[in-house]
Every structure is written in structure tokens, then in C-alpha cells.
Protein backbone atom coordinates (compact mmCIF):
# COMPACT_ATOMS: atom_id res chain seq x y z
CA UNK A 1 -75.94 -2.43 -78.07
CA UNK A 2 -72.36 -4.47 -78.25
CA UNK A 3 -73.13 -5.20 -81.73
CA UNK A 4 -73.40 -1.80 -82.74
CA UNK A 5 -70.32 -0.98 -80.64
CA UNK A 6 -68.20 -3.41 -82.55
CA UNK A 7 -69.39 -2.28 -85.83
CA UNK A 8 -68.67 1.51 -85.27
CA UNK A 9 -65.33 0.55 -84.14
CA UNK A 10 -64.54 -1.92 -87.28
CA UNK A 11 -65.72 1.03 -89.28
CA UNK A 12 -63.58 3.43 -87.54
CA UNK A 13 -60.56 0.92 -88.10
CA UNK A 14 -61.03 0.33 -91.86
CA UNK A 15 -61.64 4.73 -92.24
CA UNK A 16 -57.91 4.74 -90.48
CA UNK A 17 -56.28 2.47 -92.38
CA UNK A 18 -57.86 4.28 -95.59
CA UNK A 19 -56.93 7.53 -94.59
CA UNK A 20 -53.42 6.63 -93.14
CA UNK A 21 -52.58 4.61 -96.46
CA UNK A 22 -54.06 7.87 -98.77
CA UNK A 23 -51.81 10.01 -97.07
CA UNK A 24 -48.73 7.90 -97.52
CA UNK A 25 -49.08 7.45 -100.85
CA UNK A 26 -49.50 11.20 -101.20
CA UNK A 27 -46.84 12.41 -99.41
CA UNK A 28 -44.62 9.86 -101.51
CA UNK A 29 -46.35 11.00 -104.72
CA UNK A 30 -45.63 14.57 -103.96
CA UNK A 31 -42.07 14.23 -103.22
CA UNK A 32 -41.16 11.99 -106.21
CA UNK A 33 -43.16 14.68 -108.54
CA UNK A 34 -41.37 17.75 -106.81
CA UNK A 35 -37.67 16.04 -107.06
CA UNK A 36 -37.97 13.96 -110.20
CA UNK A 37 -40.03 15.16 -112.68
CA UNK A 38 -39.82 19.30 -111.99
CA UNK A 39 -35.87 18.79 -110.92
CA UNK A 40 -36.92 20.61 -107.73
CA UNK A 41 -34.18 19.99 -105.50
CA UNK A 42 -36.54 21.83 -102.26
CA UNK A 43 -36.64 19.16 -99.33
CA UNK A 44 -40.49 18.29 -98.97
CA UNK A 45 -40.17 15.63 -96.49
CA UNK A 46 -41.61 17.56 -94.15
CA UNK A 47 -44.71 15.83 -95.64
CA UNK A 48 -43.74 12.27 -94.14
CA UNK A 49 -43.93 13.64 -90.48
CA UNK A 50 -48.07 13.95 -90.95
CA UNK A 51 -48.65 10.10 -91.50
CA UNK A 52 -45.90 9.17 -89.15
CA UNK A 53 -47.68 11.73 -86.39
CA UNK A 54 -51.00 9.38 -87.27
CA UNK A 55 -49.69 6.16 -86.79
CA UNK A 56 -48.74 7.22 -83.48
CA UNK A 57 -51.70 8.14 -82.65
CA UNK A 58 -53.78 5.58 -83.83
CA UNK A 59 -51.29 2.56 -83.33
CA UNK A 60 -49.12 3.43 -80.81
CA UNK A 61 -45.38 1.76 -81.52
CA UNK A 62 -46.47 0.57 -85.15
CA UNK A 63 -45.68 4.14 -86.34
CA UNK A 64 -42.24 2.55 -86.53
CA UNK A 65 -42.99 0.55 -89.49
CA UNK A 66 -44.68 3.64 -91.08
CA UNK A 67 -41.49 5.72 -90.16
CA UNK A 68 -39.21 2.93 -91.57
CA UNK A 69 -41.22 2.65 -95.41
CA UNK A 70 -41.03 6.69 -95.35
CA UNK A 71 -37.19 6.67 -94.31
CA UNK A 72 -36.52 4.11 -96.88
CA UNK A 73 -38.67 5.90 -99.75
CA UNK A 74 -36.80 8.93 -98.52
CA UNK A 75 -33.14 7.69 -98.90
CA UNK A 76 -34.05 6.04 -101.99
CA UNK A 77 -35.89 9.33 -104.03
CA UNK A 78 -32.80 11.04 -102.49
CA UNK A 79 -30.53 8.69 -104.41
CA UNK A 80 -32.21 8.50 -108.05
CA UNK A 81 -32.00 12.27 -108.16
CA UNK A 82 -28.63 12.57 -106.66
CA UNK A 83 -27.30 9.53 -108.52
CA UNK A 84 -25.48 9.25 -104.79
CA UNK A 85 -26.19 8.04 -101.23
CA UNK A 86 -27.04 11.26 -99.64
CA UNK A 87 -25.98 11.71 -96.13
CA UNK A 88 -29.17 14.06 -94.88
CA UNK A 89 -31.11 11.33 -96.10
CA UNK A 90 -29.71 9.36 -93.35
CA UNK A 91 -30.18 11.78 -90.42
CA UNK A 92 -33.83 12.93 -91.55
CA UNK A 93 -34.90 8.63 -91.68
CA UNK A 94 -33.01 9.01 -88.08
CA UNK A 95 -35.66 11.85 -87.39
CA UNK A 96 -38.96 9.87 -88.79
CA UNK A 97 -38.10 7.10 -86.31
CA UNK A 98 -37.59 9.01 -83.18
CA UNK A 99 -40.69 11.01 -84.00
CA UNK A 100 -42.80 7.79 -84.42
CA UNK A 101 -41.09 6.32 -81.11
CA UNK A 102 -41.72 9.08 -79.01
CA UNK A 103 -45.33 9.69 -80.52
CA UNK A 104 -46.37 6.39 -80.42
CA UNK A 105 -45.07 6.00 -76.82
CA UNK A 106 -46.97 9.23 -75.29
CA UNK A 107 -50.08 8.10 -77.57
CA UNK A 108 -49.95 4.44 -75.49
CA UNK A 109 -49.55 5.37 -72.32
CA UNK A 110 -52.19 7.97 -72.67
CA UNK A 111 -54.52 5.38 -74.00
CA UNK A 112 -53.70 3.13 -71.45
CA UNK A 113 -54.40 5.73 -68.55
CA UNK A 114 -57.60 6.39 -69.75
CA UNK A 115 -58.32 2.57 -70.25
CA UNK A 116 -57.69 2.12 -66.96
CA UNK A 117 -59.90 5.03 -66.05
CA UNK A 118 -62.69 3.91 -67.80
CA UNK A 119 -61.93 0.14 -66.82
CA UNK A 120 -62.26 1.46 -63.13
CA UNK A 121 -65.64 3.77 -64.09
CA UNK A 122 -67.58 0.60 -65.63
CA UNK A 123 -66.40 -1.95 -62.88
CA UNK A 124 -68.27 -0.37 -60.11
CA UNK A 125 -72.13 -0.35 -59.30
CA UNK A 126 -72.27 2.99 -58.36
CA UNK A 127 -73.47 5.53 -60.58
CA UNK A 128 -71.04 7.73 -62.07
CA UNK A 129 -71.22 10.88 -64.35
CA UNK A 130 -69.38 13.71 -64.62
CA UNK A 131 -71.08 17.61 -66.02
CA UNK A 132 -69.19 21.04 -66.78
CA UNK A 133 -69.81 24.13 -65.40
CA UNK A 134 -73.49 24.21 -66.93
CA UNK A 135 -74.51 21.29 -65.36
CA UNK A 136 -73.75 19.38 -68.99
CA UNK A 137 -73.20 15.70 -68.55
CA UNK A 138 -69.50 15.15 -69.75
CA UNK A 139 -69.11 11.77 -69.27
CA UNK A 140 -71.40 8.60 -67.40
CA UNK A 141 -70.20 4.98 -66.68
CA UNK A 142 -72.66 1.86 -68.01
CA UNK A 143 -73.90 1.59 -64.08
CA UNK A 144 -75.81 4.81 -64.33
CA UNK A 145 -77.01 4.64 -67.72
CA UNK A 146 -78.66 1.21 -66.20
CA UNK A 147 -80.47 2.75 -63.45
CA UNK A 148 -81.72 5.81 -65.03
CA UNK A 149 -82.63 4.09 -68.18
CA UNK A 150 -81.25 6.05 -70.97
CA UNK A 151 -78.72 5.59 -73.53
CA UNK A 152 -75.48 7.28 -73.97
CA UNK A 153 -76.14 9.76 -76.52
CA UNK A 154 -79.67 10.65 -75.37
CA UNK A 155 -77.51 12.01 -71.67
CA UNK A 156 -74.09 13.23 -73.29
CA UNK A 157 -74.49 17.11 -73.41
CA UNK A 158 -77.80 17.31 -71.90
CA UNK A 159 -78.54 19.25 -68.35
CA UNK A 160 -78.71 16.49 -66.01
CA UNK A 161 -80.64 18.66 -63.54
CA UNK A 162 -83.39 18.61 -65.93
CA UNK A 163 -83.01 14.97 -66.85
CA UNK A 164 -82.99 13.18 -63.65
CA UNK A 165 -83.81 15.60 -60.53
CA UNK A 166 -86.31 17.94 -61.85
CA UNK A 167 -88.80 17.03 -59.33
CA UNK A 168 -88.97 16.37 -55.43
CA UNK A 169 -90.52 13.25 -53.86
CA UNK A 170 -93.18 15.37 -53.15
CA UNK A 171 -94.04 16.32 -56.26
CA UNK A 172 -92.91 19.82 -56.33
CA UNK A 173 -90.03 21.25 -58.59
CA UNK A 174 -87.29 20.64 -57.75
CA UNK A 175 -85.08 24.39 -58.07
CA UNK A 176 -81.31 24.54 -58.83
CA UNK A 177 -80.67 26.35 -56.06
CA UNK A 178 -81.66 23.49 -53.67
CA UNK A 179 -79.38 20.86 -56.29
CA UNK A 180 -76.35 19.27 -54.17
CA UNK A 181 -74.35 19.10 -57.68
CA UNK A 182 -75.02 23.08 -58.52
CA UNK A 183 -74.07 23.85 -54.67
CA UNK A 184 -70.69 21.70 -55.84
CA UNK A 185 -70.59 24.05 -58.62
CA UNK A 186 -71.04 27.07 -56.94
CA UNK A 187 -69.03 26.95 -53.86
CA UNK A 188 -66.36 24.61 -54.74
CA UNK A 189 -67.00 21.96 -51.67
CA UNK A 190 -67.99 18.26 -51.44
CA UNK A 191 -71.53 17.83 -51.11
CA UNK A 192 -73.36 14.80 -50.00
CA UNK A 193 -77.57 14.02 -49.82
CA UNK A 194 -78.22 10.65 -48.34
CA UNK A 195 -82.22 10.63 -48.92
CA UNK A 196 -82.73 12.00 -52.49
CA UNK A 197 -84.53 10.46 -55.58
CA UNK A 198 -83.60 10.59 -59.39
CA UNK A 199 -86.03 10.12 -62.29
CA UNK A 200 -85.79 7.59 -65.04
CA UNK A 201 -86.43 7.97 -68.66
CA UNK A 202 -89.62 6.50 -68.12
CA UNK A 203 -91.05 8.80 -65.80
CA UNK A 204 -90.75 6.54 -62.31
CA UNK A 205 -88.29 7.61 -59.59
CA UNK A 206 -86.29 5.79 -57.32
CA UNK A 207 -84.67 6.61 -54.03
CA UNK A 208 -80.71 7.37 -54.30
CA UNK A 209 -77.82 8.72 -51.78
CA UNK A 210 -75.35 10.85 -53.92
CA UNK A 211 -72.44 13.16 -53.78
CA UNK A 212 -70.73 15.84 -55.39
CA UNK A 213 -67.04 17.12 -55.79
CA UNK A 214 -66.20 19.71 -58.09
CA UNK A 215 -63.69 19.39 -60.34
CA UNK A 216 -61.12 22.24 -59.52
CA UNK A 217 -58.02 23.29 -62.27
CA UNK A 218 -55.40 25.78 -61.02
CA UNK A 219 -57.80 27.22 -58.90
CA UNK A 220 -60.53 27.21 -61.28
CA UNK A 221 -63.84 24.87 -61.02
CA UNK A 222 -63.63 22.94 -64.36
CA UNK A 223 -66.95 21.14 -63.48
CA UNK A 224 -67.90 17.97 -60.98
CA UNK A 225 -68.05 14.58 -60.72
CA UNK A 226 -71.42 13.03 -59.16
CA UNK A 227 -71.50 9.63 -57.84
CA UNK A 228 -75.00 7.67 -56.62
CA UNK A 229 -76.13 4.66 -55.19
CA UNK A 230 -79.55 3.41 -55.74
CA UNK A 231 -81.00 2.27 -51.64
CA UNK A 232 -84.10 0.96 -52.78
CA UNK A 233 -83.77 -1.95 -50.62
CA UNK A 234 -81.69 -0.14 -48.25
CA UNK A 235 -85.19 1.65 -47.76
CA UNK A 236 -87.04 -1.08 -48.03
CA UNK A 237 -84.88 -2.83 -45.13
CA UNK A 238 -85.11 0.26 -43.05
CA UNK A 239 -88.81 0.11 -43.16
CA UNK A 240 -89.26 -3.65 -42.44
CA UNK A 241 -86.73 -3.57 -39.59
CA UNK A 242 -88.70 -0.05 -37.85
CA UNK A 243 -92.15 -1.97 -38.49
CA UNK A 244 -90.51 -4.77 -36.53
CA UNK A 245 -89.20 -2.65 -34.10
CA UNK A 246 -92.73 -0.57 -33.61
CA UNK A 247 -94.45 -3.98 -33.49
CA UNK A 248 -91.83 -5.46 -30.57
CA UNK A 249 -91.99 -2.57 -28.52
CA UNK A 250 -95.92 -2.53 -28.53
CA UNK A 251 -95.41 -6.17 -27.52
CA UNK A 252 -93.12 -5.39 -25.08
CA UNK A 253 -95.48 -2.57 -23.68
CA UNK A 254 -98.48 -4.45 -23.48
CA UNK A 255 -96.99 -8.00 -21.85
CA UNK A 256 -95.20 -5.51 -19.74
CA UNK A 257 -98.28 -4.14 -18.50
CA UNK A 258 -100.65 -7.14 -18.36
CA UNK A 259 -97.64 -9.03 -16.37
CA UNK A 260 -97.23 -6.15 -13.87
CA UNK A 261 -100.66 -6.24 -13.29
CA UNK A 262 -101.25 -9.95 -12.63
CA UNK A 263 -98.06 -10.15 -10.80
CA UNK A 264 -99.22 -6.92 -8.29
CA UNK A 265 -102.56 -9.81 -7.59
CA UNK A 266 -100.05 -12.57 -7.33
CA UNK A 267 -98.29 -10.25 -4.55
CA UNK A 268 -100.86 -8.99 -2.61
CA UNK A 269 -102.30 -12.33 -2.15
CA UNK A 270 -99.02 -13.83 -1.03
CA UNK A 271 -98.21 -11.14 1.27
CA UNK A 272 -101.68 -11.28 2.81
CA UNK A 273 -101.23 -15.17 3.22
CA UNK A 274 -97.85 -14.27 4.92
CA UNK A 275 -99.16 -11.55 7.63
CA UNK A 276 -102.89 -13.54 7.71
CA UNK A 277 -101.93 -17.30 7.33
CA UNK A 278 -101.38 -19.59 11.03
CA UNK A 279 -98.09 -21.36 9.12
CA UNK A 280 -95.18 -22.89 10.71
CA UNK A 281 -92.17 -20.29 10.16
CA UNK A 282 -89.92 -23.11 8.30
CA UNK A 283 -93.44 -23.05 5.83
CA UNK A 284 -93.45 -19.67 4.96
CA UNK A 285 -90.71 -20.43 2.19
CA UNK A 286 -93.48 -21.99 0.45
CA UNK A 287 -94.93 -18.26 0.16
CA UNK A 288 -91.78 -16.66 0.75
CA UNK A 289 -90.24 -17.85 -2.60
CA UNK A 290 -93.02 -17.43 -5.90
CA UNK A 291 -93.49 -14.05 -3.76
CA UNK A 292 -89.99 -13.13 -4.40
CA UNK A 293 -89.98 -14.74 -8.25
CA UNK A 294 -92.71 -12.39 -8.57
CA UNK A 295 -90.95 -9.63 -7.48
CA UNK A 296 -88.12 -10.38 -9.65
CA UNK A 297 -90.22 -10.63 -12.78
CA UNK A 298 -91.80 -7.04 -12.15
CA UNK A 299 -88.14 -6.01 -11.76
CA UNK A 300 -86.89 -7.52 -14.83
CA UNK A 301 -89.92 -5.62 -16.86
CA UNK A 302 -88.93 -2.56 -15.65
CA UNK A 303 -85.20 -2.93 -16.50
CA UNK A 304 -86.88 -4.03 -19.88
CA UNK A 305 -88.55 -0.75 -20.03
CA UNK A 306 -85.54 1.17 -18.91
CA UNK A 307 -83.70 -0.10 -21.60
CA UNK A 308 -86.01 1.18 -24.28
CA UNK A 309 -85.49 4.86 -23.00
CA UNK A 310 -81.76 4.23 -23.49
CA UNK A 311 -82.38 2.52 -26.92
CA UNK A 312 -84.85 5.67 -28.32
CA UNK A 313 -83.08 8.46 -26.48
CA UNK A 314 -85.71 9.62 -24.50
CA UNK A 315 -83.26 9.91 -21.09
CA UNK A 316 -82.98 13.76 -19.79
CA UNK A 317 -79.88 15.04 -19.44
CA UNK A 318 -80.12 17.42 -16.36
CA UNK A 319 -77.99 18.46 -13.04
CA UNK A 320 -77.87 15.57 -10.82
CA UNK A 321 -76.42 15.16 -6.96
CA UNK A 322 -74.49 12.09 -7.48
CA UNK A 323 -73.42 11.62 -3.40
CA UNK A 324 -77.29 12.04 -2.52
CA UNK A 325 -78.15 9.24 -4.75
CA UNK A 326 -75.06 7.03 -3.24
CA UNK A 327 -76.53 8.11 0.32
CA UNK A 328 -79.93 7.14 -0.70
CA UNK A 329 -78.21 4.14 -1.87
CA UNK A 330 -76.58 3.62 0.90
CA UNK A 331 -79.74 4.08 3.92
CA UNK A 332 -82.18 1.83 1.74
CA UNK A 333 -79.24 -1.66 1.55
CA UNK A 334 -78.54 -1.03 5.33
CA UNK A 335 -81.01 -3.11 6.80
CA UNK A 336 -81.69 -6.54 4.39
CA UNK A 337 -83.86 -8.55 6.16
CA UNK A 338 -82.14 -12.04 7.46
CA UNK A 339 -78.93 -10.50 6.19
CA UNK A 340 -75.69 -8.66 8.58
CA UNK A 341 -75.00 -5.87 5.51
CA UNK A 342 -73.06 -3.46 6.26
CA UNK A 343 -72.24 -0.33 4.23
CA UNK A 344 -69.50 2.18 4.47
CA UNK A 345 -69.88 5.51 2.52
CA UNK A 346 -67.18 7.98 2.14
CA UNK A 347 -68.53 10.75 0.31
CA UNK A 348 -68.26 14.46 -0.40
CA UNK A 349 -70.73 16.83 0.62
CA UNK A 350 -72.44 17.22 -3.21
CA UNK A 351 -70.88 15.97 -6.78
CA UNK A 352 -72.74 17.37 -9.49
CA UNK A 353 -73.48 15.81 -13.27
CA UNK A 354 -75.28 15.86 -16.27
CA UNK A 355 -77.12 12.57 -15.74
CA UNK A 356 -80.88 10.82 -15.80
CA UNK A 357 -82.49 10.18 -12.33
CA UNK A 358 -81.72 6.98 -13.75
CA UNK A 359 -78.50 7.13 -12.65
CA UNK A 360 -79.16 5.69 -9.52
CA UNK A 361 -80.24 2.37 -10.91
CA UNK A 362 -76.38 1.72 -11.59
CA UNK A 363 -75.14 1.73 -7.98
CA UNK A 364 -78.55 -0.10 -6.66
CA UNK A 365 -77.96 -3.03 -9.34
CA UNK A 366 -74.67 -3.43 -8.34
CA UNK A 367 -74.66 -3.06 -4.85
CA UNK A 368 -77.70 -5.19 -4.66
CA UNK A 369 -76.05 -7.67 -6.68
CA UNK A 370 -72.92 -7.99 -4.17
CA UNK A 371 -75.54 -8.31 -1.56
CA UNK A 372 -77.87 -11.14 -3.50
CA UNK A 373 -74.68 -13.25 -5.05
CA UNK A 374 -73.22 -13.58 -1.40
CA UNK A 375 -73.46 -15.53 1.60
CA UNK A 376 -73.62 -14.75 5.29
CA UNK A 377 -72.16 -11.30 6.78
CA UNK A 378 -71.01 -8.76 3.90
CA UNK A 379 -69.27 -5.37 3.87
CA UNK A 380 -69.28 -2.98 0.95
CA UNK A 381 -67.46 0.07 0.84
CA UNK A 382 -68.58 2.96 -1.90
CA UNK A 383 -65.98 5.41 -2.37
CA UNK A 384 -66.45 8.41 -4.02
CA UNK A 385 -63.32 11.19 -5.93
CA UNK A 386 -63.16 13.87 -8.23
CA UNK A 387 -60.00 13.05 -10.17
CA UNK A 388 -58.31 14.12 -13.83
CA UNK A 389 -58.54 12.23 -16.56
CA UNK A 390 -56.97 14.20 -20.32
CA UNK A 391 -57.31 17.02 -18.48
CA UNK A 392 -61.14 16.55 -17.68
CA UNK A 393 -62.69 16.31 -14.27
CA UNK A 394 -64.89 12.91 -13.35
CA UNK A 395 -66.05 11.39 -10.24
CA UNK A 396 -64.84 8.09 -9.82
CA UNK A 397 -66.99 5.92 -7.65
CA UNK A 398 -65.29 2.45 -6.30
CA UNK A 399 -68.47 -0.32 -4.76
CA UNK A 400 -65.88 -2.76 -3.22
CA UNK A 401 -67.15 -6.14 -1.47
CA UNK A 402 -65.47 -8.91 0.18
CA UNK A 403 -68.07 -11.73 -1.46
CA UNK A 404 -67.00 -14.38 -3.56
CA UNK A 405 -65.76 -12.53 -6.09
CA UNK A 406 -66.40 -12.48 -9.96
CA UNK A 407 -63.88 -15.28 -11.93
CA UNK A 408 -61.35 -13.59 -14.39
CA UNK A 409 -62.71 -15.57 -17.55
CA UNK A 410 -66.28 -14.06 -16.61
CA UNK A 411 -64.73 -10.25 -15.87
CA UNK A 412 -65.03 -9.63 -19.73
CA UNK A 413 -68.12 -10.57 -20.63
CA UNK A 414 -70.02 -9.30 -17.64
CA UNK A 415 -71.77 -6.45 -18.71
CA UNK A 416 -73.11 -8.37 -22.12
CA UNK A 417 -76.66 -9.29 -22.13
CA UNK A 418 -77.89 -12.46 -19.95
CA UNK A 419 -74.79 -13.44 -18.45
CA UNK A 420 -74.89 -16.38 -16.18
CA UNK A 421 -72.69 -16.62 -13.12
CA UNK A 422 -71.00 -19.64 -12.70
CA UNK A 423 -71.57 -22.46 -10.00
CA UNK A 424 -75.38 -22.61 -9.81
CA UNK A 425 -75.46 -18.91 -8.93
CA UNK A 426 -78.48 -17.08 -9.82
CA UNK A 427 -77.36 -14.77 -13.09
CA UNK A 428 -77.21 -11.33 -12.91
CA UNK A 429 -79.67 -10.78 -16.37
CA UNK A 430 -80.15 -7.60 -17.20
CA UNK A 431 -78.99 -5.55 -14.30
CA UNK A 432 -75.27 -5.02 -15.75
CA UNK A 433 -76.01 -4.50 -19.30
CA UNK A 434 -78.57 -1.81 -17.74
CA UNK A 435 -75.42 -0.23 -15.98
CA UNK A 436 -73.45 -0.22 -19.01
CA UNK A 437 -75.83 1.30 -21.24
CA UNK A 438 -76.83 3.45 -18.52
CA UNK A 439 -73.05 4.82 -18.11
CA UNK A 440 -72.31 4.63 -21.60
CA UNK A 441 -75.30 7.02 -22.22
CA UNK A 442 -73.99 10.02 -19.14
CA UNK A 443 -70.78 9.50 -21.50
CA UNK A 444 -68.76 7.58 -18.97
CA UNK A 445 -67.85 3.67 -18.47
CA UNK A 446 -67.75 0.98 -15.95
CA UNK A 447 -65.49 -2.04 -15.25
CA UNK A 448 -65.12 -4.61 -12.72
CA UNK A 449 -61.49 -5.45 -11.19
CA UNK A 450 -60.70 -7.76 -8.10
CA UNK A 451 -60.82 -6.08 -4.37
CA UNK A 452 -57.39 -7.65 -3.90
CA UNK A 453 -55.53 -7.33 -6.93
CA UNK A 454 -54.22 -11.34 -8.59
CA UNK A 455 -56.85 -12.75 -6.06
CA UNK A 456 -60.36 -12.91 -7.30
CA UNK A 457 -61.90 -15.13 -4.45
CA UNK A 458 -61.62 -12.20 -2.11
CA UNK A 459 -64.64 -9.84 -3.66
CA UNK A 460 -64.94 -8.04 -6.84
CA UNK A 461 -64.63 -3.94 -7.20
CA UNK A 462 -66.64 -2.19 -9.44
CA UNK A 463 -65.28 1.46 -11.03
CA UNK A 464 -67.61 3.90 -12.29
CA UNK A 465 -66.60 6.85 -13.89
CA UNK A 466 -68.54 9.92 -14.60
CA UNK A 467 -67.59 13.35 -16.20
CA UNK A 468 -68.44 16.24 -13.54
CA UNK A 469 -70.29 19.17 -14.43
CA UNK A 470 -68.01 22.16 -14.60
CA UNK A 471 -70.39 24.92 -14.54
């Protein structure tokens, strides 16, 4: 295909050159015949400006070489039939050089902007093509010739519509009507298709994302300008990764559910052992323990599980009573056994939201976490507002301990998956990154600052904001 390229434009070159010489000589012959051999004193070098014009065109800034033969051949058929210099000989070479400058200067930078056009069409992978007001393919870059499989001249002129998105994936026709480029056409906006397919030449089709922008002139639509992408493996990847997805979640679902169940026996038998065994009390931690690791493992599923309604969407947005859930919160952490808890509410009556039931999972992980990560007699306050923020009303909830605090170099990454604490204390796993996502999803957020500000020793606060429902 270069081959032939490079031939048609060495042929093209030698035709110019042929033609440009041709009409030199016949301008010159003409002019010598009219002023020498008829005596015909009429000025004919209007002649000279056609190849000059030409040269310009075709060779940018060599037309002044062309314009300085024909000024010389001017000046000097001027002077044999004058027997004198003539002065207008003078000006009108003057002429033939400022006509091939400023020719040959609009002629290269017009060639250069469109080399740089084209440069910038063929150096991208993207499809590119560009059709009138007909749908008529105008122009197309080397990229989409490539993926549709056609040549140059077999698309050039043709009805793309009909070439390359006659038919749906489906097999059905494929109308105008429904095409995103005639929609560009007809209304004059941007359109876009993301899951599309085009044909090839040879009959197979292959998934694209494309766009179209009409090509507007004072006010009039000239035609468009299509660009596409072919997402084969983008398609490909989507499938692999949603096959690996289906195929963890069913997994997840059926460990989930075979562990719950053995760890419900595992329970039952070690709290029958505790209420039924004759043990020493200091031996009951030998129960006492796997019975809460048990616990903590059906817990863990079920944040698990909780997660994957975030993750697919399936949580229901509906009218919520945020201050019963903190009361609810509040009576069930009252009384830990072997623990002196005590928590201090201050509430409104009701505070309304567009929230999940779920919502209460975000104050019971984190005031059950001040609770687990502390030691001896702890007080947490849970404070409750309806405050501004832009102009829009939230409820701001403050859970406030005086435990041993959360380090500053940990505050950041707290709410990321499987963070550890520090100091041999147990982690806090999932919970937080629950909380997050869980806030994140009612459209609020969640951050952790010190009780005391500049002193983190002296318990950790956690903020919760919310947006109210305002109707």
C-alpha cells in the first residue's frame, strides 16, 4: 500500500514539473511572438502570473525562482523591442516576486496546517472519520480503515451508515433514526453510545464506544466528525472480572453459611458446658474464650455480608428515627457483663433521615469498639445536633470516650480495610470500613478526632454526620 503511495506521488511530481515547465515556455513563447515578430507593443505579461500562481502552490517559496526567470525574460523581451531598459519592466518583475512570495507563503502554511492535522489524525488509535450532511464519509484516519477493514477509496463517498452500522447486535436493522451520528446531524448536539458494534468489510462485527459532534459553520451544520474505540477486551475484561465477582460472592455465600452453621453447634455446646459443667470459675476461660472467638467469627461474616449490600446497592433508602436507634444503642451497651460502662445520651426527641436500618450498625461498631479496646471503668458520651452545613441541615452525632485513645499516625488510616491497632490490641477489622461505607452510602462521612484536642492518650471522638430529611 506505501509502494503504491510513493508511486502516485512521484507521478504526480514529474505531471507538475511537466505542466509547470509547458506553461513557462508558453507564456514566454507568446510574449516574444506578440512583441517581436507582429510589432505588437500590447503588454501580455499578464500571462507570467499563471505559472508563478503554480509554483506557489505546488512549491511553496520556490515560486521565487520561477518569478525571477519570468522577471528577467520580461525585462529582457522589453529591451530587444524597445532597444532601451524599460522602466515598467522593472516594477512589473517587482510584481512577479511579491506575487510568488505571498502565494507561496499562504500555500505553506496552509500545507503545513493540514500536515499537522493529518499528522495528529493518523497518530492516534482511535478511529476517526468525518461524513457531510448525507452521512458521506469525507475523510477517515489509517486507525479506522484498520479496524473496519477497508481501503480508502472503497469508504471515501460512501454512506457509512450502510457500511459499518447497518445492523444491531441482535441481528435486526439497524434504522437511521436510532444512528448516534444522524441524531448529530439532525439536532446539532454531541452524541455519545458507549455499547455499540460496527461491521467490517468482511461481514464480522466488533464491539465499539463512539461519539459524534457535528460540524457547525456560521450557524449551519456542515456535517460531523465521528470518533470510536474498539473495547473488545475492555468487554472481554468486564466479563472475566463479573464471572470472578459472581463466583466470589457464591463463595462468600456458601462459607458464610456453612460457618454460621457449625459455629451456632460450636456455641450451643459451649454455652451448655458453661450453665451444665461443675468447673472452677477461674476454668471457665477455657470455655469462655473459643465461645467468644466464635462469636466473633459469626460477627465478622455478617459484616462480610453487609458489605456486599453496600457493594451491589441493594440498601433501602427509607425514613429512619436516628435518636431511637442511638437510644437502642444506648439501653443494649449499658450493662457489659464484668465491665462498669457507663453511657450518657443527650438526644432530641426524634431526628429523621433517609437511611438503611443499617444505620445502626455504625454507632454499635463504634461504641462497642470504645468499650472492647479499653480497660477497667469507661464513660461514653453520644451527643446528638441538627446543625448547617452550605446551607443544608445534618445531624451531627459526637461518641466521645475517655479510653486510651487512637494514635495520630493511625487516625488516617482507620477506616481502611483490616487495620491493626497498635500495642498488641485486638484490631478493629472490618467494623470501621463497615461505618465508612455505611455513611458514605446515606451520603454523609465520618472521622475520628481526639476527646481532648493535642492529647490523644485521653480517648478518641468519633463525628458522624448525616443529612436530615427536610420533608
Amino acid at each position: 500500500m506505501e509502494e503504491v503511495k510513493d508511486h502516485s506521488a512521484l507521478a504526480r511530481e514529474r505531471y507538475n514539473k511537466l505542466l509547470l515547465t509547458a506553461i513557462i515556455l508558453a507564456c514566454i513563447a507568446v510574449t516574444l511572438y506578440v512583441n517581436l515578430v507582429m510589432g505588437i507593443n500590447a503588454v501580455y505579461t499578464h500571462l507570467f502570473y499563471i505559472p508563478i500562481i503554480l509554483a506557489g502552490i505546488w512549491y511553496h517559496q520556490r515560486a521565487i525562482l520561477v518569478a525571477l526567470f519570468l522577471g528577467l525574460a520580461h525585462i529582457s523581451i522589453s529591451y530587444f523591442d524597445a532597444s532601451y531598459i524599460v522602466p515598467d519592466s522593472f516594477i512589473r518583475a517587482s510584481i512577479f516576486l511579491i506575487v510568488a512570495i505571498v502565494v507561496g507563503t499562504l500555500s505553506e502554511n496552509k500545507d503545513r496546517l493540514y500536515n499537522d492535522i493529518h499528522l495528529l489524525l493518523e497518530s492516534t488509535d482511535e478511529g476517526i472519520f468525518g461524513v457531510d450532511t448525507s452521512g458521506r464519509c469525507t475523510f477517515i484516519n489509517r486507525s479506522a480503515l484498520r479496524q473496519i477493514g477497508y481501503t480508502k477509496d472503497e469508504v471515501l463517498g460512501k454512506d457509512t451508515h450502510d457500511l459499518i452500522h447497518h445492523t444491531r447486535r441482535d441481528g435486526t436493522p439497524c434504522r437511521r433514526e436510532q444512528c448516534c451520528v444522524v441524531e448529530s446531524l439532525r439536532t446539532g448536539s454531541g452524541c455519545r453510545d458507549s455499547d455499540d458494534i460496527f461491521w467490517r468489510k468482511d461481514g464480522t462485527s466488533f464491539p465499539v464506544e463512539y461519539s459524534s459532534y457535528p460540524i457547525v459553520v456560521d450557524g449551519e451544520i456542515k456535517g460531523a466528525v465521528v470518533t470510536f474505540m474498539d473495547i473488545t477486551d475492555r468487554k472481554r475484561s468486564e466479563a472475566e472480572i463479573l464471572d470472578a465477582r459472581r463466583q466470589a460472592e457464591l463463595y462468600v455465600d456458601l462459607m458464610g453459611h456453612d460457618i454460621n452453621n457449625m459455629n451456632q453447634i460450636g456455641m450451643s455446646y459451649l454455652e451448655l458446658g458453661l450453665m451444665n459443667l461443675s468447673i472452677q470459675e477461674e476454668e471457665k476461660i477455657y470455655l469462655e474464650k473459643p465461645l467468644e472467638a466464635l462469636k466473633n467469627s459469626t460477627r465478622l461474616i455478617d459484616t462480610v455480608r453487609k458489605l456486599q449490600r453496600i457493594r451491589e446497592g441493594s440498601l433501602k433508602h427509607e425514613k429512619v428515627d436516628m435518636c431511637q436507634m442511638l437510644r437502642e444503642v444506648a439501653s443494649e451497651f449499658s450493662h457489659v457483663p464484668g465491665r462498669e460502662v457507663a453511657i450518657r445520651l443527650e438526644s432530641a426527641g426524634e431526628c429523621y433521615l433517609n437511611a438503611d436500618p443499617l444505620l445502626k450498625d455504625v454507632f454499635m461498631n463504634i461504641v462497642g469498639n470504645a468499650i472492647k479496646h479499653s480497660t477497667g471503668p469507661i464513660t461514653v458520651d453520644i451527643r446528638e445536633e441538627r446543625v448547617f452545613e452550605d446551607s443544608r441541615p445534618y445531624y451531627r452525632v459526637d461518641i466521645s470516650d475517655n479510653g486510651p485513645g487512637i494514635p495520630d499516625e493511625l487516625k488516617k488510616r482507620l477506616f481502611g480495610r483490616y487495620q491493626r491497632g497498635v500495642s498488641g490490641v485486638t484490631g478493629r477489622g472490618l467494623g470501621l470500613y463497615l461505618v465508612k461505607n455505611l455513611v458514605t452510602d446515606f451520603h454523609g462521612k465520618v472521622w475520628v478526632e481526639d476527646r481532648v484536642p493535642g492529647e490523644p492518650s485521653k480517648g478518641a471522638r468519633f463525628v458522624i454526620m448525616l443529612p436530615a430529611l427536610t420533608s
